[in-house]
C-alpha atoms as a PDB file:
ATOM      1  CA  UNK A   1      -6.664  71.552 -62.446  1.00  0.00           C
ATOM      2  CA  UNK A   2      -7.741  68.023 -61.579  1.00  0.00           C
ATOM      3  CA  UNK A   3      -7.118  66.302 -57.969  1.00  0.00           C
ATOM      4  CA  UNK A   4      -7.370  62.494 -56.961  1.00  0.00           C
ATOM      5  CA  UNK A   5      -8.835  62.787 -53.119  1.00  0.00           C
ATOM      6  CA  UNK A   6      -9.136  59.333 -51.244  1.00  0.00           C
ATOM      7  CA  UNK A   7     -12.023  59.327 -48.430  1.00  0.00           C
ATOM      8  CA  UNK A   8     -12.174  56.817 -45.793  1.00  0.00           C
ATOM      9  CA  UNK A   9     -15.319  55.344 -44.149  1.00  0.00           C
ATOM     10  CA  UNK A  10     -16.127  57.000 -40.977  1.00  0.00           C
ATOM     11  CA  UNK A  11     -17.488  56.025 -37.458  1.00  0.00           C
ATOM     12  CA  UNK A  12     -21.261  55.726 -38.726  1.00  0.00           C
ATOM     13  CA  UNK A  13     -20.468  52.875 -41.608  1.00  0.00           C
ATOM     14  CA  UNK A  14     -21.861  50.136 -41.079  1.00  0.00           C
ATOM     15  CA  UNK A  15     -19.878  47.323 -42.863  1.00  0.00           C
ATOM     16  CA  UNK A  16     -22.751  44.710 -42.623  1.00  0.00           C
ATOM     17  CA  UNK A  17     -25.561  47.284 -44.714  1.00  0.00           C
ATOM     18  CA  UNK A  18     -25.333  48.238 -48.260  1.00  0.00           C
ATOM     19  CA  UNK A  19     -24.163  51.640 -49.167  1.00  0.00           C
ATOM     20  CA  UNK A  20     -27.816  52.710 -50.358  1.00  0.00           C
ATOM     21  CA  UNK A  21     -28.543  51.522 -46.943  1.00  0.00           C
ATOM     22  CA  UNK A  22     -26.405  53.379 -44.766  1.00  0.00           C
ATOM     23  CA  UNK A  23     -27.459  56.462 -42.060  1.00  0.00           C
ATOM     24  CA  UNK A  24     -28.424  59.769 -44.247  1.00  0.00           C
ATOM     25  CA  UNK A  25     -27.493  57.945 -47.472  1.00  0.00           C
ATOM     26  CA  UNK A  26     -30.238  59.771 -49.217  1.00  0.00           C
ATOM     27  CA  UNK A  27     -29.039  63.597 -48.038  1.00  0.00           C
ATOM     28  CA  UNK A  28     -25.518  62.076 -48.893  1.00  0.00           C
ATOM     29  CA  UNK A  29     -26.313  61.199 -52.399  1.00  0.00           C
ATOM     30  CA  UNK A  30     -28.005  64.321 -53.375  1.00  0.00           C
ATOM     31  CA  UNK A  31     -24.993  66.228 -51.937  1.00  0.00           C
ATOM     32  CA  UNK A  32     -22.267  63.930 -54.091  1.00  0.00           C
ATOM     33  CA  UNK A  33     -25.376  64.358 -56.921  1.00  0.00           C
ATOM     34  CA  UNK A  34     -24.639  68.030 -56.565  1.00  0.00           C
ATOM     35  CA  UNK A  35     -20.841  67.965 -56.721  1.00  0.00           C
ATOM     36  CA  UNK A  36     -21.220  66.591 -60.006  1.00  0.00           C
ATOM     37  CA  UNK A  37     -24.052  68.374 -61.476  1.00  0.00           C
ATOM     38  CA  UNK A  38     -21.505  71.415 -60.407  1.00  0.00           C
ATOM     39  CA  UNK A  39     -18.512  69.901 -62.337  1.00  0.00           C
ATOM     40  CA  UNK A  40     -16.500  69.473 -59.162  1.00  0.00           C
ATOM     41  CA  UNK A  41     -16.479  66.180 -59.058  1.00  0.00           C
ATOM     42  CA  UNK A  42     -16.081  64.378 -62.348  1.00  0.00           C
ATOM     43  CA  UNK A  43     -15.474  61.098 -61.395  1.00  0.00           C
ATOM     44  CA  UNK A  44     -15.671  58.900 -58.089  1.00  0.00           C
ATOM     45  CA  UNK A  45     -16.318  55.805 -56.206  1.00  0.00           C
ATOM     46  CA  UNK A  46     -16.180  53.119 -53.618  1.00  0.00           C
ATOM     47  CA  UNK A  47     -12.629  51.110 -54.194  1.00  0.00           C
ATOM     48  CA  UNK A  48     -12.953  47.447 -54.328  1.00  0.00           C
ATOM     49  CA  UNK A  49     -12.180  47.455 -50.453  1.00  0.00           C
ATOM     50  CA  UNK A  50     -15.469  49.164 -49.857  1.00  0.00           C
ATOM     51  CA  UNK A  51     -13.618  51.242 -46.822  1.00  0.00           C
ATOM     52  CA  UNK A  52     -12.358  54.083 -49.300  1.00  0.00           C
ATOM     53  CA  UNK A  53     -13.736  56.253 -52.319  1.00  0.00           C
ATOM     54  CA  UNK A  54     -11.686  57.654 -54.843  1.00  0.00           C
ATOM     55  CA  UNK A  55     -12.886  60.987 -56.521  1.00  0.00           C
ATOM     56  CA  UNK A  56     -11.427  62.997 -59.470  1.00  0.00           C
ATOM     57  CA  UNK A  57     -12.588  66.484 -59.007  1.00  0.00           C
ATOM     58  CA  UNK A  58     -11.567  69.886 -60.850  1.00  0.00           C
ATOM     59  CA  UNK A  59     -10.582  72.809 -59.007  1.00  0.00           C
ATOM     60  CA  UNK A  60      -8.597  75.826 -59.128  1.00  0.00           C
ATOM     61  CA  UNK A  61      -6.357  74.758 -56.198  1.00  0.00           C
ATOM     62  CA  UNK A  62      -5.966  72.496 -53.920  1.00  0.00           C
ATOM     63  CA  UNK A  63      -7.367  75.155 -51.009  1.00  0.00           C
ATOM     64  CA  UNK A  64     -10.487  75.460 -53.660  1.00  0.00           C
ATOM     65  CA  UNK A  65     -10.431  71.399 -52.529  1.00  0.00           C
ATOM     66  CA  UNK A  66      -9.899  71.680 -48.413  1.00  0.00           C
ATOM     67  CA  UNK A  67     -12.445  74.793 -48.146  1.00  0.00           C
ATOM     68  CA  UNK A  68     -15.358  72.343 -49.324  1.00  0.00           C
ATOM     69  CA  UNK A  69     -16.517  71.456 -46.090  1.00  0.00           C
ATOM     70  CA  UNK A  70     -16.991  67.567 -46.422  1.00  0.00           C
ATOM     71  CA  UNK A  71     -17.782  66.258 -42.834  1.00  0.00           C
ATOM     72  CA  UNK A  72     -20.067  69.102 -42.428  1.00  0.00           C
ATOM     73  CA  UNK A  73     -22.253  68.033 -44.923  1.00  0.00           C
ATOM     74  CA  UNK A  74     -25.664  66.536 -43.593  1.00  0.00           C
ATOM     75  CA  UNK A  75     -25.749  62.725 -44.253  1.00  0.00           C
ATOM     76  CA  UNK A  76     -21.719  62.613 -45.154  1.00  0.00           C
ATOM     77  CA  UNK A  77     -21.325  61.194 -41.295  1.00  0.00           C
ATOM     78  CA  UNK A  78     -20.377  57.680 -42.647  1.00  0.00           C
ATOM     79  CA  UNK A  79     -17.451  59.456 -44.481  1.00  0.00           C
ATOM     80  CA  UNK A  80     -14.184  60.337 -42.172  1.00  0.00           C
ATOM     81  CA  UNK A  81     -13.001  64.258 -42.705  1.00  0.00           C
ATOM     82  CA  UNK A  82      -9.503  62.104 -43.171  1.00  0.00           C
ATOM     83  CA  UNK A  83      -8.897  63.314 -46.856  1.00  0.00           C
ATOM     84  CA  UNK A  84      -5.750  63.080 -49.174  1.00  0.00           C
ATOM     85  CA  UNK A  85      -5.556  64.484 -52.297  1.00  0.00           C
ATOM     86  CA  UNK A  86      -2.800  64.846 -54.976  1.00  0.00           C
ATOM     87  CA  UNK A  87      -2.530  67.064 -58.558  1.00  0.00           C
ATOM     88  CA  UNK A  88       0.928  66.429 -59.941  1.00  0.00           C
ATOM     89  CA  UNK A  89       3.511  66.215 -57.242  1.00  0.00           C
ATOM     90  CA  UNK A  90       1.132  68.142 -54.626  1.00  0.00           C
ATOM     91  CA  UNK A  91      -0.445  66.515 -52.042  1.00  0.00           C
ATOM     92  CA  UNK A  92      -3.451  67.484 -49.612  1.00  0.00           C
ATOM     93  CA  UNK A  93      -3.546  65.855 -46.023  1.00  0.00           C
ATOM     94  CA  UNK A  94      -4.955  67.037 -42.919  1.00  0.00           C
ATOM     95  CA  UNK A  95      -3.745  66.027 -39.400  1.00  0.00           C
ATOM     96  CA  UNK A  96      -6.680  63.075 -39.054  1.00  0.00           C
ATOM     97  CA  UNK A  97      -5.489  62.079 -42.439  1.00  0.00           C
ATOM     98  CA  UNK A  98      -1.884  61.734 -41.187  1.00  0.00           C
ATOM     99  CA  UNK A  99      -2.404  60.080 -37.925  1.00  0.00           C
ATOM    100  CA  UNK A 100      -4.577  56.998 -40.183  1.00  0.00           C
ATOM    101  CA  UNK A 101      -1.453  56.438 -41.938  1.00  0.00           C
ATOM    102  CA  UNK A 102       0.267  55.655 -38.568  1.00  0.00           C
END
C-alpha cells in the first residue's frame, strides 16, 4: 500500500542556508538514501515552499509508517516529528502534527 506523508521543517532549519548546507545534512541524506535503496520511500521532496517535504512511501500499514522512528534519526533534527500521512481515505497524524494545524 502506498502513503503520501507531509514533513515539516523543524527547530534546527535554517531558512537562510541551502538544504545541502543544513546541520547533519550528510547523516540525513544517507538515511533518506537508505529509505529508498529499501523501497520505502519511492518518491519525495522539498515542496516549492521549502518548509515541507512530500514523500510517497510503500508500506504494509500505516503503523508499518508511524513505527519508523523519524526524529530519532541522527541528522533528521532539521525535520519536525509533526507527520501526516494519508492512503485512500486514512489518515496518519500525531498530536504535534495536530496542534501545527491550529
Amino acid at each position: 500500500m502506498f502513503f503520501v506523508v507531509l514533513r515539516r521543517c523543524g527547530p534546527q532549519w535554517d531558512p537562510s542556508r541551502p538544504l545541502e548546507e543544513q546541520s547533519d545534512w550528510d547523516a540525513h541524506a544517507s538515511f533518506m538514501d537508505h529509505l529508498v535503496d529499501e523501497g520505502f520511500v519511492v518518491l519525495g521532496g522539498p515542496l516549492a515552499d521549502e518548509e515541507r517535504v512530500v514523500l510517497v512511501v510503500e508500506a504494509e500499514s500505516e503503523d508499518a509508517v508511524r513505527a519508523l522512528r523519524w526524529g530519532a534519526i541522527r541528522g533528521a533534527d532539521h525535520i519536525s516529528r509533526s507527520t501526516r500521512s494519508s492512503a485512500g481515505r486514512s489518515a496518519l497524524t500525531d498530536d504535534a502534527a495536530s496542534a501545527d494545524r491550529r
